[in-house]
Protein backbone atom coordinates (compact mmCIF):
# COMPACT_ATOMS: atom_id res chain seq x y z
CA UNK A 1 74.39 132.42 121.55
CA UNK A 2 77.62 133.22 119.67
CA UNK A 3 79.53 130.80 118.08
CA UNK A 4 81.97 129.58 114.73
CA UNK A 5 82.19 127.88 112.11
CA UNK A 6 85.43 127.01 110.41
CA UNK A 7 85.66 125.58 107.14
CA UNK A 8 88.36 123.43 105.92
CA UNK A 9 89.52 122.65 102.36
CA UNK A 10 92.18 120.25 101.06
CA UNK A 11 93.68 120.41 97.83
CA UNK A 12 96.33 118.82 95.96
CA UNK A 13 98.59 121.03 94.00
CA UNK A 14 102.24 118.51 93.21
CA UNK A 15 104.40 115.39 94.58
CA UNK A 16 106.21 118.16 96.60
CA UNK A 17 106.63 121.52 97.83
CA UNK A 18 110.04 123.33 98.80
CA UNK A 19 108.63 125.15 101.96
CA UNK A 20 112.03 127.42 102.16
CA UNK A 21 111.92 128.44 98.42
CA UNK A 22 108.45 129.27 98.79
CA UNK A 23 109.07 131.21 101.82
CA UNK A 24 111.35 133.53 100.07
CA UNK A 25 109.38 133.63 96.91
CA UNK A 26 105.90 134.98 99.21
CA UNK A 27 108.14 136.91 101.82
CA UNK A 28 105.34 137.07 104.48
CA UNK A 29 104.68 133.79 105.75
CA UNK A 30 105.73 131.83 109.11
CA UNK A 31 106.36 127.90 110.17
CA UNK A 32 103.20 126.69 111.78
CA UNK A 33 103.11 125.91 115.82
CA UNK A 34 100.48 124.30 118.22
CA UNK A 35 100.37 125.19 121.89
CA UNK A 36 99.43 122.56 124.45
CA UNK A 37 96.07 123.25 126.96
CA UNK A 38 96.40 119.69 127.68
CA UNK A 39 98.82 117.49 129.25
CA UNK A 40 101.25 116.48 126.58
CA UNK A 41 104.81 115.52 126.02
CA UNK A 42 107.31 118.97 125.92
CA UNK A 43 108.75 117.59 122.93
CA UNK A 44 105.44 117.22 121.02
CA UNK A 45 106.16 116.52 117.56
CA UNK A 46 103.58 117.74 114.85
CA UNK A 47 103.94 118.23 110.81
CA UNK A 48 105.33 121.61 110.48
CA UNK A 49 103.77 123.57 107.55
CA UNK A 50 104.06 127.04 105.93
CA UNK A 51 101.10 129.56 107.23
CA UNK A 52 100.23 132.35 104.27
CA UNK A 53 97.65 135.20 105.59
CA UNK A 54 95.42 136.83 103.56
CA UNK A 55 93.14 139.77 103.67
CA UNK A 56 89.52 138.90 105.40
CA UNK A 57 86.72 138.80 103.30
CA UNK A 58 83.58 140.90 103.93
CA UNK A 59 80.43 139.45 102.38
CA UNK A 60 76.43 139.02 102.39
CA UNK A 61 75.84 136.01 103.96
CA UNK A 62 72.59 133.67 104.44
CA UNK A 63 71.78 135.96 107.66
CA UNK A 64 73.28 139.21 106.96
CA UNK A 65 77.05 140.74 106.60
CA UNK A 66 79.45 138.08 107.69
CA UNK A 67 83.39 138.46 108.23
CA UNK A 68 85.62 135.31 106.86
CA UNK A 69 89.40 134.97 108.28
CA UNK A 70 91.09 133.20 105.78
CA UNK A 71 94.46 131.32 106.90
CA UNK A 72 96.12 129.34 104.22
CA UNK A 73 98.86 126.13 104.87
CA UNK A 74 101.42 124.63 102.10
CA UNK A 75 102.91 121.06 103.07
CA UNK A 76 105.39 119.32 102.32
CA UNK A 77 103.95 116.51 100.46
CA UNK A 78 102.66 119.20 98.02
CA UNK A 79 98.97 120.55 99.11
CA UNK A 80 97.45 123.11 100.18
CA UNK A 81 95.36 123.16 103.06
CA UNK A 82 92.54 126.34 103.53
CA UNK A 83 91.23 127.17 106.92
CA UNK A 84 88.11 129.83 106.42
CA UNK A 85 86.49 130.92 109.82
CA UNK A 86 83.48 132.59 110.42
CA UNK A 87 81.59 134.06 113.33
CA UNK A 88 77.84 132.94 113.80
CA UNK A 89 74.75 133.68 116.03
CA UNK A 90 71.85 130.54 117.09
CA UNK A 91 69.30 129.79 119.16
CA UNK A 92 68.78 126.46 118.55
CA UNK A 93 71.70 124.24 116.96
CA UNK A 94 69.47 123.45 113.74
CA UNK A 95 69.58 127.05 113.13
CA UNK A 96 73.26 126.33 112.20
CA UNK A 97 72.39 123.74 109.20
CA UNK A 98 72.27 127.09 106.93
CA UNK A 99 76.06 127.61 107.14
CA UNK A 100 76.89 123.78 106.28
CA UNK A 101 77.03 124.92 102.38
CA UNK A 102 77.72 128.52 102.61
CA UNK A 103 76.00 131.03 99.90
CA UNK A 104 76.29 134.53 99.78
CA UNK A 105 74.06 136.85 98.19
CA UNK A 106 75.65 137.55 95.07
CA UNK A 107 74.70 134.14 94.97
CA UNK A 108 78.42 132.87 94.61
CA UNK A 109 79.59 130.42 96.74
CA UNK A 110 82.41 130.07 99.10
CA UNK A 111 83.79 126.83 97.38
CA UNK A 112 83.98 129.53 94.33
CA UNK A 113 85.73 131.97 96.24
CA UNK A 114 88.56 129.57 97.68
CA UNK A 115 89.20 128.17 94.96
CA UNK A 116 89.93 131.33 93.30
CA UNK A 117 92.19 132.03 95.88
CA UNK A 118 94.01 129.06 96.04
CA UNK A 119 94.32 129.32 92.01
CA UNK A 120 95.89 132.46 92.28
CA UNK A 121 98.46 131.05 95.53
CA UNK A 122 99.26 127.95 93.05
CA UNK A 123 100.19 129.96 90.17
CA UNK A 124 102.57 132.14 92.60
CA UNK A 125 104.19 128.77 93.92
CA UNK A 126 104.35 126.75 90.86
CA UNK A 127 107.77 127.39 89.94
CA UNK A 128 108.91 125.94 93.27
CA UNK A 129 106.77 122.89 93.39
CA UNK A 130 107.88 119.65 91.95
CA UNK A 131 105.85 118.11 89.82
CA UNK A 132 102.50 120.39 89.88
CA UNK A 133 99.23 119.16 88.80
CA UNK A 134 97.79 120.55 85.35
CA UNK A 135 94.46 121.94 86.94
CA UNK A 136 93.11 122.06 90.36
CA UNK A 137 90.81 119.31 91.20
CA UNK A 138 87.75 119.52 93.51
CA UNK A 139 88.58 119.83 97.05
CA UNK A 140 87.74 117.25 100.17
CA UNK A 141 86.16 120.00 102.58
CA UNK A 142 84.96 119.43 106.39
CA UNK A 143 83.43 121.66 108.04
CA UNK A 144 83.50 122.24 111.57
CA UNK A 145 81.28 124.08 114.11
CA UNK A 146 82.84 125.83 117.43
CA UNK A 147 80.60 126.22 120.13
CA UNK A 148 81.78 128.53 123.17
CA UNK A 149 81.31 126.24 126.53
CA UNK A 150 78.70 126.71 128.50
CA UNK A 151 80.45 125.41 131.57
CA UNK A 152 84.17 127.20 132.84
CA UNK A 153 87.03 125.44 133.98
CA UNK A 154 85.74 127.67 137.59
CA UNK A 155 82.49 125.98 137.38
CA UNK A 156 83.29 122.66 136.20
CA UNK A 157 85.97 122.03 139.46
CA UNK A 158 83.50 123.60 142.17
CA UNK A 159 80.95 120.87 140.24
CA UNK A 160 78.36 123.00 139.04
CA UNK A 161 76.78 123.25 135.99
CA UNK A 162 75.76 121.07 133.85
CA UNK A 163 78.93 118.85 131.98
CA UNK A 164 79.13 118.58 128.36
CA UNK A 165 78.58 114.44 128.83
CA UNK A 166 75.06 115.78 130.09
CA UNK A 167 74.53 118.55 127.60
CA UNK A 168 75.09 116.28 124.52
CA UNK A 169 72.11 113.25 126.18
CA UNK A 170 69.83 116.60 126.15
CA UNK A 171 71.01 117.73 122.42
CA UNK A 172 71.96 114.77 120.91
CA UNK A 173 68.54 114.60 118.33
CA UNK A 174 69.35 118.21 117.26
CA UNK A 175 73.22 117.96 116.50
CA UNK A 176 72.35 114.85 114.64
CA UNK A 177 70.35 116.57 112.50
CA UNK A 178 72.90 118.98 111.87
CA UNK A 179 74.86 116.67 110.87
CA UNK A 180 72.19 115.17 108.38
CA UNK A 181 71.44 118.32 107.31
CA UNK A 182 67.82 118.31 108.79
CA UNK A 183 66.04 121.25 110.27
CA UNK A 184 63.76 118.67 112.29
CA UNK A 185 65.07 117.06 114.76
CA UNK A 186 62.23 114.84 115.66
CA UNK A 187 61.94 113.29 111.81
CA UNK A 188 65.42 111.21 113.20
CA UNK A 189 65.20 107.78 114.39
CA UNK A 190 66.81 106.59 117.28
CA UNK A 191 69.46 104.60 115.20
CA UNK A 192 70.05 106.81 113.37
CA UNK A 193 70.97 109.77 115.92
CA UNK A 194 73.29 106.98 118.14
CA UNK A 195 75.23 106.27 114.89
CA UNK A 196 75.46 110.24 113.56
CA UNK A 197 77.07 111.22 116.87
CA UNK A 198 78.96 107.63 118.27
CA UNK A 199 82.35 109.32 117.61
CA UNK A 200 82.24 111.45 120.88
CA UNK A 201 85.26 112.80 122.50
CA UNK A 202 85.78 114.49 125.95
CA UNK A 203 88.85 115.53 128.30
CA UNK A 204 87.21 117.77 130.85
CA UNK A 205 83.99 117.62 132.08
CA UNK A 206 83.34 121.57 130.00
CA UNK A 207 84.90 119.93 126.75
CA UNK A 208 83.25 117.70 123.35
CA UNK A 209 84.26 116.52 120.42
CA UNK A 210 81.67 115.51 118.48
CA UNK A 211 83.15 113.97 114.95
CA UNK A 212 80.84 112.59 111.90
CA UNK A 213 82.28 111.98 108.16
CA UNK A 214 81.79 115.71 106.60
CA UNK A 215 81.34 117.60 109.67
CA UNK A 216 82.05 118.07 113.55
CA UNK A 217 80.73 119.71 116.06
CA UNK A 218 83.61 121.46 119.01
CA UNK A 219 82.01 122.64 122.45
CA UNK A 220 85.00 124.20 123.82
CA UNK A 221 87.33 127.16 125.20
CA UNK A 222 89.43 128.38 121.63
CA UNK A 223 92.91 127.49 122.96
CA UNK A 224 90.86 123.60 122.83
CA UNK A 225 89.27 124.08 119.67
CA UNK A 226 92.33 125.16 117.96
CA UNK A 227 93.75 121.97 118.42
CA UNK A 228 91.23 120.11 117.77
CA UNK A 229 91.10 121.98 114.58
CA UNK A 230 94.87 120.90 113.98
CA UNK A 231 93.53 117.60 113.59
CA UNK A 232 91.02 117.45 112.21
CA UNK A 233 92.31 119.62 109.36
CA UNK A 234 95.70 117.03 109.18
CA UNK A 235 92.93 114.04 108.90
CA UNK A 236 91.24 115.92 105.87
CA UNK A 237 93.99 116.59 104.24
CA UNK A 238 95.51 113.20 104.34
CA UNK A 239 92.01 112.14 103.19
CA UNK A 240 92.53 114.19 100.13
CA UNK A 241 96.56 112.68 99.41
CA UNK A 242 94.96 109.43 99.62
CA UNK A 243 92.13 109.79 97.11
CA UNK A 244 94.07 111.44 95.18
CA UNK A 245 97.31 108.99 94.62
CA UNK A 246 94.90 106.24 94.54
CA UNK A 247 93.58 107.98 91.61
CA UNK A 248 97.35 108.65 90.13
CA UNK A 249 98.56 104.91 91.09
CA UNK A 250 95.38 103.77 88.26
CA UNK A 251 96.70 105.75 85.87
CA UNK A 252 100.49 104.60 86.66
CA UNK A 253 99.21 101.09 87.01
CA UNK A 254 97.34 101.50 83.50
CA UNK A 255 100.06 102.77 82.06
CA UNK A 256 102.89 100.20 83.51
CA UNK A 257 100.34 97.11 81.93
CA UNK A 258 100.62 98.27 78.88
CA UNK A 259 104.37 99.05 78.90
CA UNK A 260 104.57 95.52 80.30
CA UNK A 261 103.13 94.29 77.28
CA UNK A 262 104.55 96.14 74.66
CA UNK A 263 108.25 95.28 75.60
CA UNK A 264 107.37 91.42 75.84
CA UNK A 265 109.00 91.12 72.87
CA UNK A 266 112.48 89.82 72.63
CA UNK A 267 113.95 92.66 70.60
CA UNK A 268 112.09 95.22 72.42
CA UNK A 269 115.83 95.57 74.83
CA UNK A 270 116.29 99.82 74.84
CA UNK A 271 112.49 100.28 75.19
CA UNK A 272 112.37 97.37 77.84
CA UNK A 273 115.33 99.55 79.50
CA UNK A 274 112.86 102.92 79.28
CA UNK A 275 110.14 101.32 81.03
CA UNK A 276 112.19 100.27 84.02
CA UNK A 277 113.84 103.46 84.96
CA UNK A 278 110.03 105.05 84.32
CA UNK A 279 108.23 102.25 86.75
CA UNK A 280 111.64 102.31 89.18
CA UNK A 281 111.54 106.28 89.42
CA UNK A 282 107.41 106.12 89.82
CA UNK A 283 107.68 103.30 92.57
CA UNK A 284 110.25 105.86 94.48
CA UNK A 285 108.35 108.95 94.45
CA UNK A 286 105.03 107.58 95.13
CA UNK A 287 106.47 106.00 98.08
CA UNK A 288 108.37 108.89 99.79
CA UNK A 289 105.00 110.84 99.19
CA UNK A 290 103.33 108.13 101.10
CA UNK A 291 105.82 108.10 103.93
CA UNK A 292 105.55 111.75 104.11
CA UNK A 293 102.05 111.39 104.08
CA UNK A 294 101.94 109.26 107.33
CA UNK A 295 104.06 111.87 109.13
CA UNK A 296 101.72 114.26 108.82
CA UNK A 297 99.49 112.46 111.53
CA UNK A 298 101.78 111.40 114.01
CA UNK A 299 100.68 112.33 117.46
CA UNK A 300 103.28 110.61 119.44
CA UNK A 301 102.44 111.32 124.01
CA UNK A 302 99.24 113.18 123.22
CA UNK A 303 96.61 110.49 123.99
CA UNK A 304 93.21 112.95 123.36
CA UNK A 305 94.30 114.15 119.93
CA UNK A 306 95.62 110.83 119.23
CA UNK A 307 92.31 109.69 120.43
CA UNK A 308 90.27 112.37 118.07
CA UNK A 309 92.52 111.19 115.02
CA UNK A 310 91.51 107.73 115.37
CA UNK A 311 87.91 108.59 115.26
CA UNK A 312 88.68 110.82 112.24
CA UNK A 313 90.51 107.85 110.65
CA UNK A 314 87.60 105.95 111.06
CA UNK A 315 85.12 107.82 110.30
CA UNK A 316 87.13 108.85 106.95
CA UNK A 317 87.82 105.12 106.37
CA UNK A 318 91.38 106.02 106.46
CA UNK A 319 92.58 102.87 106.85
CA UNK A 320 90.94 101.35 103.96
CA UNK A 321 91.99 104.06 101.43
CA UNK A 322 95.65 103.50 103.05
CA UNK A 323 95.47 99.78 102.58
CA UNK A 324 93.93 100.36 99.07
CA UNK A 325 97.16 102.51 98.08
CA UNK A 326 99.88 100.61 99.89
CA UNK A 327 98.17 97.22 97.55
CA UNK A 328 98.53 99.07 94.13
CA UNK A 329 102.44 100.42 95.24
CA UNK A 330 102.79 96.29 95.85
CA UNK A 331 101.35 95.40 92.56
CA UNK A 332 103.60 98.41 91.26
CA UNK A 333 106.50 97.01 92.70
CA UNK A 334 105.51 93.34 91.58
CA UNK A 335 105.69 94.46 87.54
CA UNK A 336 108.97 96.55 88.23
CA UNK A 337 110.48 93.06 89.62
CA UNK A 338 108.97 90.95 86.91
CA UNK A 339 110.07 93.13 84.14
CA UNK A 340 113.88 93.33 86.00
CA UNK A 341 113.65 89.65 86.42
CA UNK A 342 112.72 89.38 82.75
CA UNK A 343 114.96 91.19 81.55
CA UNK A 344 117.61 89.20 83.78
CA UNK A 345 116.41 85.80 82.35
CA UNK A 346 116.77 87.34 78.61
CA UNK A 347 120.35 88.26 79.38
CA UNK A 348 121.20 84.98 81.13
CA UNK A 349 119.37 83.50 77.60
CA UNK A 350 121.36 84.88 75.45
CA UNK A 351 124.50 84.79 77.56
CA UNK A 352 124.00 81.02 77.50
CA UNK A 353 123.24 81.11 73.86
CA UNK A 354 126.72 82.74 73.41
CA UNK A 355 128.70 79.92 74.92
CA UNK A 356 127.12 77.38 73.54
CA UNK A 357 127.73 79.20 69.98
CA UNK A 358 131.56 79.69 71.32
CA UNK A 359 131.53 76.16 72.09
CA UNK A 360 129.90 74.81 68.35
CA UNK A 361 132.44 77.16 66.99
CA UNK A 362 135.69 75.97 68.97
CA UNK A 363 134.07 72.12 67.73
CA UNK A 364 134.28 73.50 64.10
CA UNK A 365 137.65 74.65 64.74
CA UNK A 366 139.16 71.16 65.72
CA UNK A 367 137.24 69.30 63.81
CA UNK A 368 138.24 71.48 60.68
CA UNK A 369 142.29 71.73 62.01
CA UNK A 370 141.78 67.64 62.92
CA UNK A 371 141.27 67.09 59.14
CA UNK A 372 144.27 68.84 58.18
């Protein structure tokens, strides 16, 4: 049987991107769109990103020669998001576990070869990115495995066949172990294949969605898996912007205690000043990149994908990482106000220390004139 397997990196590469000025700077690229095989709203809104093509790669894979399409996205919110398909051949579904970390035999890897081409995209870009990082960092990556459908739309409304409900009760040990990276099936416990594959998705009765944390498994026509792919690439990729500003708010947070500190002192005024337009201009940019961020993965109408996201976000513990980041932009926010409200009581000190100086002064005055 013939199948897919698309991999999906996510890296981070500035605070921003300027999709038209990197446009012109590439020439060939094109705005992303998603076609519908679903009922959905006609005004479907999705985050609209910057498709770059580049040239397939032919290599020596685990099995033989292999054939990579390589489609490359730039968002907004300044990343970079790699979609590497491949073509595969099974038998059994455990025969796929050998393409979950894909080695060629040069004995390079295809983590190795992305990011080389990614490094070479980001040095192209830089100049129109705001903010860009100093190195690349190690990507999140999901992969995903396409399965053609056994069962047509044809066979599925005339009620033959077996549906994909059924197919998964029959399979469900073996694409567990896929997912666990185990070539036998029967080592699984019971408990442990219901909670592998308990994020389970289906539409028709020839369709699944199978997510877990690292991987997923797509039984589908393409026009279905492609947008299941949308998804699940948008939930990886927002998985990456999270880790990755959580890591950026400790540093900003480290930072902003310290400055806190250091300008405690009562002549410390200009560099008090500094470190207020620094933690006012950090506060604003890390917070349009998180608003950005949750635009990415709005699925407004479409109930399935929004469906399939929420299984991604849980699975990913989105939630968590986003409640994690939106606590240290609080805590960010609560040191910007304490150091403005600081800085307010200082003024209001010394203001009052003025007029009451004015006012021992005017006594001198009359006292000293009231002698005379």
């Amino acid at each position: 049987m013939n199948g897919e397997v698309v991999y999906l990196y996510a890296y981070d590469v500035a605070y921003e991107a300027d999709l038209a000025a990197v446009k012109k700077l590439v020439g060939a690229a094109e705005g992303f769109r998603l076609g519908h095989t679903k009922d959905a709203p006609r005004n479907f809104p999705f985050y609209r990103s910057l498709i770059l093509q580049t040239e397939d790669m032919h290599l020596d894979g685990p099995r033989g020669p292999v054939t990579l399409s390589t489609t490359i996205k730039l968002f907004s919110v300044g990343a970079i998001s790699v979609n590497v398909r491949m073509p595969v051949s099974w038998q059994r579904i455990t025969d796929l576990v050998a393409y979950r970390d894909l080695r060629f035999q040069d004995n390079t890897t295809l983590d190795e070869r992305i990011r080389e081409i990614v490094e070479r995209l980001f040095q192209t870009v830089k100049p129109q990115l705001d903010t860009p990082v100093a190195a690349l960092e190690q990507p999140e990556v999901y992969t995903v495995f396409c399965l053609g459908t056994p069962m047509t739309p044809a066979t599925a409304a005339a009620g033959a066949g077996e549906s994909m409900g059924d197919w998964l009760l029959r399979n469900q040990r073996e694409v567990a172990a896929l997912f666990d990276g185990e070539t036998d099936a029967t080592r699984l416990s019971d408990p442990e294949v219901q909670d592998t594959i308990k994020y389970k998705y289906s539409y028709y009765d020839y369709d699944l969605a199978v997510l877990d944390w690292d991987m997923a498994l797509l039984v589908d026509t393409p026009e279905g898996c492609l947008e299941i792919l949308y998804i699940l690439e948008a939930a990886n990729l927002q998985l990456e912007e999270l880790k990755v500003y959580d890591a950026k708010l400790d540093a900003v947070l480290d930072q902003a205690y310290d400055d806190v500190e250091a300008v405690a002192r009562l002549h410390a005024f200009g560099q008090r000043q500094r470190v207020l337009a620094n933690l006012r201009e950090l506060r604003m940019d890390l917070t349009k990149v998180a608003d950005e961020l949750s635009n990415i993965t709005k699925f407004i109408g479409d109930w399935y994908l929004a469906r399939i996201y929420m299984g991604c976000a849980a699975r990913f513990h989105l939630p968590e990482w986003e409640d994690i980041v939106s606590q240290k932009l609080r805590t960010l926010d609560s040191l910007y106000m304490m150091l403005q409200q600081d800085g307010m009581n200082r003024a209001m000190l010394l203001l009052e220390m003025a007029i009451v100086g004015l006012f021992v002064i005017d006594l001198v005055i009359i006292v000293v004139l009231g002698a005379k």
